[in-house]
Protein backbone atom coordinates (compact mmCIF):
# COMPACT_ATOMS: atom_id res chain seq x y z
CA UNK A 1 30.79 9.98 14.48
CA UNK A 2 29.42 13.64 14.64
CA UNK A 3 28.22 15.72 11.82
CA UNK A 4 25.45 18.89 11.01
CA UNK A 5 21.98 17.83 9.53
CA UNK A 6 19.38 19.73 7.94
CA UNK A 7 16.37 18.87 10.39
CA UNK A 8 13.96 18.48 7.58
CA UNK A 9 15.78 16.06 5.80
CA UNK A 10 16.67 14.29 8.92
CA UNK A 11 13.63 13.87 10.42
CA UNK A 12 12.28 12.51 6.89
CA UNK A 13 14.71 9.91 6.44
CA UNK A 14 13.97 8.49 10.56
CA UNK A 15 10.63 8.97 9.48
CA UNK A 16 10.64 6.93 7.10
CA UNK A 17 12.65 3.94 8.24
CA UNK A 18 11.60 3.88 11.71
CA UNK A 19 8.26 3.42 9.99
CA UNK A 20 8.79 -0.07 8.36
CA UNK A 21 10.26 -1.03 12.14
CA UNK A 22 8.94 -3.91 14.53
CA UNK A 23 6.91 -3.49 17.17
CA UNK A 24 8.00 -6.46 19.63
CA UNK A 25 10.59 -6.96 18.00
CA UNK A 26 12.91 -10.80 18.60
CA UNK A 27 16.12 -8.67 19.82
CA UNK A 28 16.28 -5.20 21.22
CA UNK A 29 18.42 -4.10 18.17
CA UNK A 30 16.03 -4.81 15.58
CA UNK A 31 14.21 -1.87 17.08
CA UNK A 32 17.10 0.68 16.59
CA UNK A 33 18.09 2.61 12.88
CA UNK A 34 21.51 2.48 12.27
CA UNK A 35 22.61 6.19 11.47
CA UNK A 36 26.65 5.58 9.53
CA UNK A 37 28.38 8.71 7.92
CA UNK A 38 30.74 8.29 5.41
CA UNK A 39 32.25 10.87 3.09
CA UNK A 40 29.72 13.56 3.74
CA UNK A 41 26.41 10.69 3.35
CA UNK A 42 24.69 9.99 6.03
CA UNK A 43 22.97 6.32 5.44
CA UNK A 44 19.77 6.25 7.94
CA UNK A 45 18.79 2.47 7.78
CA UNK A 46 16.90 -0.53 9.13
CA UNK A 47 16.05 -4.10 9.07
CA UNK A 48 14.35 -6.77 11.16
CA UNK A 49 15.18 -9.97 9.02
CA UNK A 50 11.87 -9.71 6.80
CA UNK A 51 12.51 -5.82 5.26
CA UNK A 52 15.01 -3.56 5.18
CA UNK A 53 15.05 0.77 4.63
CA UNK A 54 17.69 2.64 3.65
CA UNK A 55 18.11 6.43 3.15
CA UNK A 56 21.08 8.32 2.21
CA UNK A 57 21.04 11.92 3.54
CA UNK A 58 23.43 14.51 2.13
CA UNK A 59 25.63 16.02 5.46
CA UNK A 60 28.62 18.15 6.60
CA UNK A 61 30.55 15.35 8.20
CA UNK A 62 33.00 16.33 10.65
CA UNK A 63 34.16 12.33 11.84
CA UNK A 64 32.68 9.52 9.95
CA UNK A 65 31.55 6.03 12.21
CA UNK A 66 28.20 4.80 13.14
CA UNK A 67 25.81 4.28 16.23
CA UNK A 68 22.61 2.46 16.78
CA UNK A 69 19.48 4.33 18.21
CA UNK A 70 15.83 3.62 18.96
CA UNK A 71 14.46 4.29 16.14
CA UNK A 72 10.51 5.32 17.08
CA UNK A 73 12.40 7.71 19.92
CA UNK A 74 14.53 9.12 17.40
CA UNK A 75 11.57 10.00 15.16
CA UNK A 76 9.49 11.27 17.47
CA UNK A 77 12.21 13.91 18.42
CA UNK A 78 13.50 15.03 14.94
CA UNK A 79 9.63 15.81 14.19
CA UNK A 80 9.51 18.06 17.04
CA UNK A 81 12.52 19.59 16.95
CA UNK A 82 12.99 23.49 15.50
CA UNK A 83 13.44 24.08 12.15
CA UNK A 84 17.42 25.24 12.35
CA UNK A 85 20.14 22.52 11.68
CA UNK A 86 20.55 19.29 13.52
CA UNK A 87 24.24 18.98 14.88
CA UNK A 88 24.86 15.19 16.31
CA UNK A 89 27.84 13.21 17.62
CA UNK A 90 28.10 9.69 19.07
CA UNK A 91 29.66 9.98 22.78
CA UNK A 92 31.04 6.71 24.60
CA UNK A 93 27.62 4.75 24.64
CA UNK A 94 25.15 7.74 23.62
CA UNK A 95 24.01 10.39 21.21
CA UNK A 96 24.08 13.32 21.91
CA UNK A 97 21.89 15.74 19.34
CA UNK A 98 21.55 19.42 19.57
CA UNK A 99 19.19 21.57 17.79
CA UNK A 100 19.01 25.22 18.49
CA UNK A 101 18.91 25.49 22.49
CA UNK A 102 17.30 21.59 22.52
CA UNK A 103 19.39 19.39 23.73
CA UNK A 104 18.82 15.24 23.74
CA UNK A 105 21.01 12.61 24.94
CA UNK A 106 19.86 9.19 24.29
CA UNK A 107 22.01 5.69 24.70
CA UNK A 108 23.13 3.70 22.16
CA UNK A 109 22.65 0.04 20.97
CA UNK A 110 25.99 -2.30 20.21
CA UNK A 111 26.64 -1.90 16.75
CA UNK A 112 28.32 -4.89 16.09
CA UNK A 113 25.64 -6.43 17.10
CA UNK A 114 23.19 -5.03 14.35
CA UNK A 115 22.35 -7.47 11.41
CA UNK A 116 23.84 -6.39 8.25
CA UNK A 117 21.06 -5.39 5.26
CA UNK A 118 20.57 -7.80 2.43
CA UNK A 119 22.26 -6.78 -0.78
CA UNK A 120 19.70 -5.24 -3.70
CA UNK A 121 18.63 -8.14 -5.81
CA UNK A 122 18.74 -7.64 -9.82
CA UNK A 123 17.43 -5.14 -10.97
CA UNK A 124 14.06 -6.42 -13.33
CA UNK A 125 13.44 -3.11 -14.57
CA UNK A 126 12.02 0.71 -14.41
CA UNK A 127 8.45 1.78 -13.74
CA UNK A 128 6.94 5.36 -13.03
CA UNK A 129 7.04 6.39 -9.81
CA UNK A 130 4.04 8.39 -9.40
CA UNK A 131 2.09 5.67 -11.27
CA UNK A 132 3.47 2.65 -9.33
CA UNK A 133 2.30 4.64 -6.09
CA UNK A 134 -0.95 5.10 -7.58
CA UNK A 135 -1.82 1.84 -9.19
CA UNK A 136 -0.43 -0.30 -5.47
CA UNK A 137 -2.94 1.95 -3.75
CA UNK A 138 -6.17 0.76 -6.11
CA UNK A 139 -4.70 -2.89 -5.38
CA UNK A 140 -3.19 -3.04 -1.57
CA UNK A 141 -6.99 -2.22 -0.09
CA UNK A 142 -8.33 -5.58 -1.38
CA UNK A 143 -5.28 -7.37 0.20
CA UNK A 144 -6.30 -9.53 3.55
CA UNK A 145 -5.59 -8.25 6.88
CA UNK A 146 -5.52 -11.63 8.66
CA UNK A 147 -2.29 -12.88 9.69
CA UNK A 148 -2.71 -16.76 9.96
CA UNK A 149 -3.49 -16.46 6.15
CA UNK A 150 -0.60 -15.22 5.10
CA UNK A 151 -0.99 -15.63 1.16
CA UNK A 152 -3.82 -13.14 1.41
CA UNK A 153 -2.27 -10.35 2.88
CA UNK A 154 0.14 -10.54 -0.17
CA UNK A 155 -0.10 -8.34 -3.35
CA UNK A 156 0.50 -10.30 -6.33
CA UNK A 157 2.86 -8.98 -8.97
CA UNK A 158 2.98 -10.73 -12.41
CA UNK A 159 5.77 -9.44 -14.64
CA UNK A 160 5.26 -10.21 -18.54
CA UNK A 161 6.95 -8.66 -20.88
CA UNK A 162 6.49 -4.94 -20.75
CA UNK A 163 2.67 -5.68 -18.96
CA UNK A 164 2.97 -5.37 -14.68
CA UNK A 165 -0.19 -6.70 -13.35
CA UNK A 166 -0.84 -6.53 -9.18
CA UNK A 167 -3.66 -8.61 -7.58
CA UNK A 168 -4.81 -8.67 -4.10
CA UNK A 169 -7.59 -10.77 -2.05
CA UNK A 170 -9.10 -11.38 0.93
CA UNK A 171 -11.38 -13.75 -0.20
CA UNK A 172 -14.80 -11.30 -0.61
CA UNK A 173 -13.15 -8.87 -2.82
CA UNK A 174 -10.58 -8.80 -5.40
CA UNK A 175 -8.38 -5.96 -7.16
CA UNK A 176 -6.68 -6.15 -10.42
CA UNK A 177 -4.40 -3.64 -11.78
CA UNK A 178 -2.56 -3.79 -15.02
CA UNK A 179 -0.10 -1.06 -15.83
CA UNK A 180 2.87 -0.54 -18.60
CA UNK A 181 6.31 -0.70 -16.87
CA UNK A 182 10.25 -0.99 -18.93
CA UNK A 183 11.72 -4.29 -17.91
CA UNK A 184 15.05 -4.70 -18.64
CA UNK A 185 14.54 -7.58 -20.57
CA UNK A 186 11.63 -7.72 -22.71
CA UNK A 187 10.75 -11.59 -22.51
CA UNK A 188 10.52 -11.55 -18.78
CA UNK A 189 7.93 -13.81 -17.09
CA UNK A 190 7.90 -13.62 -13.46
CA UNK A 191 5.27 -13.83 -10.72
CA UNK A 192 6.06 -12.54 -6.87
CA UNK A 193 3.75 -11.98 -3.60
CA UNK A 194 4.89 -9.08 -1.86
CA UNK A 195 3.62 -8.19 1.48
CA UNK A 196 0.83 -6.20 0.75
CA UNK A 197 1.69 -2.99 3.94
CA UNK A 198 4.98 -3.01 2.79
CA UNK A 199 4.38 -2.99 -1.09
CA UNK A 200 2.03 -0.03 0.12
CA UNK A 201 3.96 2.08 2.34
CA UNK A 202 7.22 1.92 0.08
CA UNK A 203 4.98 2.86 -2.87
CA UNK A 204 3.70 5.37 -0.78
CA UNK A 205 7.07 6.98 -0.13
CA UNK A 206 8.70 6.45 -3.36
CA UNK A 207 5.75 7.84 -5.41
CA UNK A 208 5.78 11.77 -4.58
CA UNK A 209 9.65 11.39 -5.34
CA UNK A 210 8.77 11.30 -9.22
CA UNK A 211 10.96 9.77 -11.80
CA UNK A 212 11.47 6.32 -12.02
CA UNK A 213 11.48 3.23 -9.34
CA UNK A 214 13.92 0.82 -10.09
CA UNK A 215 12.40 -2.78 -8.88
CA UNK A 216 14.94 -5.67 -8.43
CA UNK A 217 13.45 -9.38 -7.83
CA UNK A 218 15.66 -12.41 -6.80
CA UNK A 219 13.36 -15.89 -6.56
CA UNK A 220 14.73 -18.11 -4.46
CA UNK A 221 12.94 -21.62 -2.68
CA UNK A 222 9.30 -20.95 -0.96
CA UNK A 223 9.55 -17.59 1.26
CA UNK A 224 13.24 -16.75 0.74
CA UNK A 225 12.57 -15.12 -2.30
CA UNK A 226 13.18 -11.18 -2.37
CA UNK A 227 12.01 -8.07 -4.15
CA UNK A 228 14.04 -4.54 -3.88
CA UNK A 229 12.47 -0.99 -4.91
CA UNK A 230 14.94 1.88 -5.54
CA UNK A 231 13.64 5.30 -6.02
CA UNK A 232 16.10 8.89 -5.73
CA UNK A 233 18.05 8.44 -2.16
CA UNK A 234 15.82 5.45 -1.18
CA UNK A 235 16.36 1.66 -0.99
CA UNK A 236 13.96 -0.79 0.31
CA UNK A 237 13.89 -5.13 0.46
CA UNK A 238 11.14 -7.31 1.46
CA UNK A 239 10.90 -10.95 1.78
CA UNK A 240 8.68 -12.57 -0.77
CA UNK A 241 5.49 -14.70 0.37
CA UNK A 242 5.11 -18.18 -0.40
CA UNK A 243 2.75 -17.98 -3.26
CA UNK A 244 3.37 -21.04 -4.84
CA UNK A 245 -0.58 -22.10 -3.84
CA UNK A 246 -1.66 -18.72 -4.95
CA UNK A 247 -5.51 -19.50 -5.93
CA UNK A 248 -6.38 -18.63 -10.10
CA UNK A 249 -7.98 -15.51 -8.93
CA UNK A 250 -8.20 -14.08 -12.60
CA UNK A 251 -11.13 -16.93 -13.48
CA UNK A 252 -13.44 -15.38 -10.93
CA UNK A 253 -14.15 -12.34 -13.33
CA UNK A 254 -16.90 -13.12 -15.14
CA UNK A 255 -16.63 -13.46 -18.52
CA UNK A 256 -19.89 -11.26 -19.85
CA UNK A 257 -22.68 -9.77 -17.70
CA UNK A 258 -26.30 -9.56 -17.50
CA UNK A 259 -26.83 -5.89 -16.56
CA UNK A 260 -25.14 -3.04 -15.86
CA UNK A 261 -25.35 0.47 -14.44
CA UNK A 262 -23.58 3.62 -14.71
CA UNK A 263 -23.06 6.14 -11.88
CA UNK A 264 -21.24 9.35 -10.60
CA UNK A 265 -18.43 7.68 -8.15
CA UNK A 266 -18.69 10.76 -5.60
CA UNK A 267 -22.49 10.91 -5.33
CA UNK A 268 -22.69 6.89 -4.80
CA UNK A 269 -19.93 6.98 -1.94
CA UNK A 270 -21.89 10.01 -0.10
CA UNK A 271 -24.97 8.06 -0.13
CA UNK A 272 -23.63 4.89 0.41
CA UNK A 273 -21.70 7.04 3.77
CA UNK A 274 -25.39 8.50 4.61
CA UNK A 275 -27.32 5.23 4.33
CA UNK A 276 -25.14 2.68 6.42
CA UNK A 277 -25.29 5.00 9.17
CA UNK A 278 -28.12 2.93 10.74
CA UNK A 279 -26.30 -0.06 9.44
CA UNK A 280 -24.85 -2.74 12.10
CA UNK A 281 -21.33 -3.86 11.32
CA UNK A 282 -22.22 -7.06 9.48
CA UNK A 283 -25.20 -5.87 7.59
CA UNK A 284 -25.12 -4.57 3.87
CA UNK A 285 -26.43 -1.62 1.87
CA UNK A 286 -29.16 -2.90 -0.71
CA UNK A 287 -28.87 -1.49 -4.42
CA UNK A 288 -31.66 -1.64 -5.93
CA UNK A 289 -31.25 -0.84 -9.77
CA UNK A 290 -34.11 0.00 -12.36
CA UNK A 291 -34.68 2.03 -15.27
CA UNK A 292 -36.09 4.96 -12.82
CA UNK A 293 -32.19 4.91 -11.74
CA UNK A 294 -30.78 3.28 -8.32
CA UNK A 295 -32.33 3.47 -4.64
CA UNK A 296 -29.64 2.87 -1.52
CA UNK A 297 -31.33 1.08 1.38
CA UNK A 298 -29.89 -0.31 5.06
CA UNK A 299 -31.97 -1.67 8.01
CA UNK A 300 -30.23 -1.40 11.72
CA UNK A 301 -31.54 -2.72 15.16
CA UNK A 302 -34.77 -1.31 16.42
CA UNK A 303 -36.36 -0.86 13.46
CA UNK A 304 -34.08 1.59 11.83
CA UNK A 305 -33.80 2.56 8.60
CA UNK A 306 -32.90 4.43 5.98
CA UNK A 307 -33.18 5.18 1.85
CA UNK A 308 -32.14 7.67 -0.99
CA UNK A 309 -32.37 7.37 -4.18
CA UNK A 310 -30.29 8.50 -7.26
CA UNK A 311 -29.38 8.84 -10.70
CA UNK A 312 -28.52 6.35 -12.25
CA UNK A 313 -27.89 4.81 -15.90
CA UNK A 314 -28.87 0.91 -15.83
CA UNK A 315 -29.44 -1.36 -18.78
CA UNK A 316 -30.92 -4.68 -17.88
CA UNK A 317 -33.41 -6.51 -16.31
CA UNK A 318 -34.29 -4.92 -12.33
CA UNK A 319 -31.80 -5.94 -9.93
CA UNK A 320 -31.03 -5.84 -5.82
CA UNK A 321 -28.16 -6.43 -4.16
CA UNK A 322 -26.30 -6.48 -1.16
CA UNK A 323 -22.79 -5.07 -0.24
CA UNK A 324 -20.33 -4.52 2.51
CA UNK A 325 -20.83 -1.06 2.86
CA UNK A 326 -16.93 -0.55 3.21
CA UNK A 327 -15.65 -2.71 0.87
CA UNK A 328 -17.85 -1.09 -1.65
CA UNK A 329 -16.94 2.34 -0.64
CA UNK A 330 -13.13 1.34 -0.84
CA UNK A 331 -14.23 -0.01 -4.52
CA UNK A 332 -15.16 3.37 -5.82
CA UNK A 333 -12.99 5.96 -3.83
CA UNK A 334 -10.11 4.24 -5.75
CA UNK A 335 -11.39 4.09 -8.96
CA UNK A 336 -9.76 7.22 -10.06
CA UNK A 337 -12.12 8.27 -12.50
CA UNK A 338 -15.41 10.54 -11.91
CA UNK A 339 -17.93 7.47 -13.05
CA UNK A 340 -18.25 3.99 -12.33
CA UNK A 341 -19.44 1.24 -13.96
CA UNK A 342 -21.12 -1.85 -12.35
CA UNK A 343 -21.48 -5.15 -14.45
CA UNK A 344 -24.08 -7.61 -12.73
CA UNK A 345 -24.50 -11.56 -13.54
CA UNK A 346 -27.32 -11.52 -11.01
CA UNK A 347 -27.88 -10.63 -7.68
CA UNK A 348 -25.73 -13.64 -5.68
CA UNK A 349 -22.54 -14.05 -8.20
CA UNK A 350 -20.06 -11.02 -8.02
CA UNK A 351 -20.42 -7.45 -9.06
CA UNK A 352 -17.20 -5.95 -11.11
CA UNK A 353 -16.67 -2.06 -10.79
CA UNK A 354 -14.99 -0.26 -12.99
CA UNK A 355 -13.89 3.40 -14.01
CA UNK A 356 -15.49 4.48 -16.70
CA UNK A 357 -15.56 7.74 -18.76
CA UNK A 358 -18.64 10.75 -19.24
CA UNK A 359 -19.47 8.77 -21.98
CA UNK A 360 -20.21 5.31 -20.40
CA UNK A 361 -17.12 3.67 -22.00
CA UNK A 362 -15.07 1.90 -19.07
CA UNK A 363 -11.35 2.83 -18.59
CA UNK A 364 -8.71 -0.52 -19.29
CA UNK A 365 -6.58 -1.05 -16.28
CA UNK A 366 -8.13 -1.22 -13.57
CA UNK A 367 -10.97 -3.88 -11.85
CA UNK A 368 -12.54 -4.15 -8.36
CA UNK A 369 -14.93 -7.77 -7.97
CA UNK A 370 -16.77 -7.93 -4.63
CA UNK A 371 -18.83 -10.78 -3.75
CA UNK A 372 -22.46 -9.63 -3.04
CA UNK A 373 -24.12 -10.62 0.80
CA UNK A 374 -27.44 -12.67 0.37
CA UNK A 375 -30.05 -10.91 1.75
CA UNK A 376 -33.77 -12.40 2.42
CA UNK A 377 -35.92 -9.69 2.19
């Protein structure tokens, strides 16, 4: 194998799939991306049995073949190498890469010995790139991050008809997003938990791209299920998660409210920021809503404290409550719109943000529930 790379485009495509590798992984080739040139592509891939990359990379191929590398090392030095092109060649059991005067020899893995990626599943339809990146972000941060409950670290994604709704829990928060998408047929009905970092990070990547991601699902019996995202040069597959148990997460919105209050998303995170400074880890910001407008309260250890009020809009009877400072923060810095609006039962059944316009009106699409924290004041 040997060929001439543009190091930009190179060190983008090891970038990006040395990204979605292991970190211990089983076997010592699961931690290598398979570089192949063929006919002038070079495909930069890899896969440890739960999600595979792929990236094809136009080159000037001088001898087509493959060879296996450590991926991380192989990332690391295409983002430090000069910007002139990459020339590389696979010699005996290394390969050897030369950039300018830098020079790197690194060994190779066995490539026979490399798993070979899962095909693309059917494809289910078309959605907007840019959109698709932007609508997995408002949902992914909602997602658990605790590994022996696997189910919550997954991103839901319910296909009907030409409606794609994502939902994501961790139990004291929840995220709904509901977004137009083209499926390629229009009586589909099909539900699918996606690992939530990898839903993310392909989103992510895919999303600055523009033009259209092509997603591809194939169900198959509890976890072997998979789900494929196609975007310009770029392939990924993921394993689905068992989400047969999936809890009826829609039910916990409440279906009117008691009060509500309207507020400029950028002053309430800066104050919320300012306030929970004295905060300990595990205590919550108090909002305390009247018709005066809001005041943001914490208490810390020793006696510390802090306050600020603001302006607010609030229609209802006076309320308090508690928050995760975090959680709420996360809330509104992914709203996407310059107001929010905050619908209240009472002050110990969940709060539902939402974007709203200037004019007090909230914005379909997109919801954020968080469970208050009971204070005793």
């Amino acid at each position: 194998m040997k060929f001439r790379v543009e190091r930009d485009a190179l060190a983008e495509a090891v970038a990006w799939t040395a990204k979605s590798l292991p970190n211990r992984p089983s076997v010592p080739v699961l931690a290598g991306v398979m570089l192949r040139v063929t006919d002038g592509n070079l495909q930069v891939s890899g896969f440890d049995y739960e999600v595979s990359s792929q990236v094809t990379v136009e080159v000037q191929g001088d001898a087509d073949g493959a060879a296996l590398v450590s991926g991380r090392l192989l990332a690391e030095i295409t983002k430090a190498l000069p910007a002139k092109p990459v020339d590389i060649a696979a010699v005996g059991a290394h390969l050897e890469l030369v950039c300018g005067s830098a020079r790197f020899t690194l060994p190779t893995m066995p490539v026979e010995d490399y798993p070979a990626l899962p095909e693309m599943p059917e494809s289910a339809g078309t959605v907007d790139a840019a959109a698709f990146a932007a609508a997995v972000a408002q949902v992914a941060i909602a997602a658990g991050r605790d590994e022996t409950l696997p189910m919550m670290t997954g991103v839901r994604i319910e296909l009907s008809g030409r409606t794609l709704s994502m939902l994501a829990t961790d139990r004291y928060r929840l995220a709904l997003r509901e977004m137009e998408w083209n499926p390629d047929d229009p009586e589909i009905s099909l539900n699918a938990l996606v690992p939530a970092r990898t839903l993310h990070d392909t989103a992510k990547a895919l999303g600055p791209l523009g033009g259209q991601v092509t997603m591809a699902l194939s169900q198959g019996a509890a976890g072997e299920g998979m789900i494929g995202f196609a975007g310009g040069t770029r392939r990924t597959t993921s394993r689905l998660l068992d989400g047969a148990n999936y809890p009826p997460v829609r039910s916990l919105f409440p279906a009117s409210h008691n009060a509500q209050a309207q507020v400029p998303v950028s002053t309430l995170i800066e104050v919320v920021k300012r306030v929970a400074l004295v905060a300990e880890r595990t205590t919550p910001v108090l909002l305390s809503f009247s018709a005066d407008g809001l005041v943001v309260e914490a208490g810390g250890t020793e006696e510390a404290r802090a306050s600020e009020a603001m302006e607010a809009t609030f229609t209802g009877d006076p309320l308090t409550i508690g928050f995760n400072p975090q959680y709420l923060i996360d809330g509104l810095a992914n709203l996407g719109a310059q107001f929010a609006v905050l619908s209240f039962v009472d002050a110990f059944k969940p709060a539902v943000i939402s974007p709203a316009g200037e004019d007090g009106e909230v914005l379909p699409g997109y919801r954020y529930l968080i469970m208050p924290i009971r204070v005793s004041r």
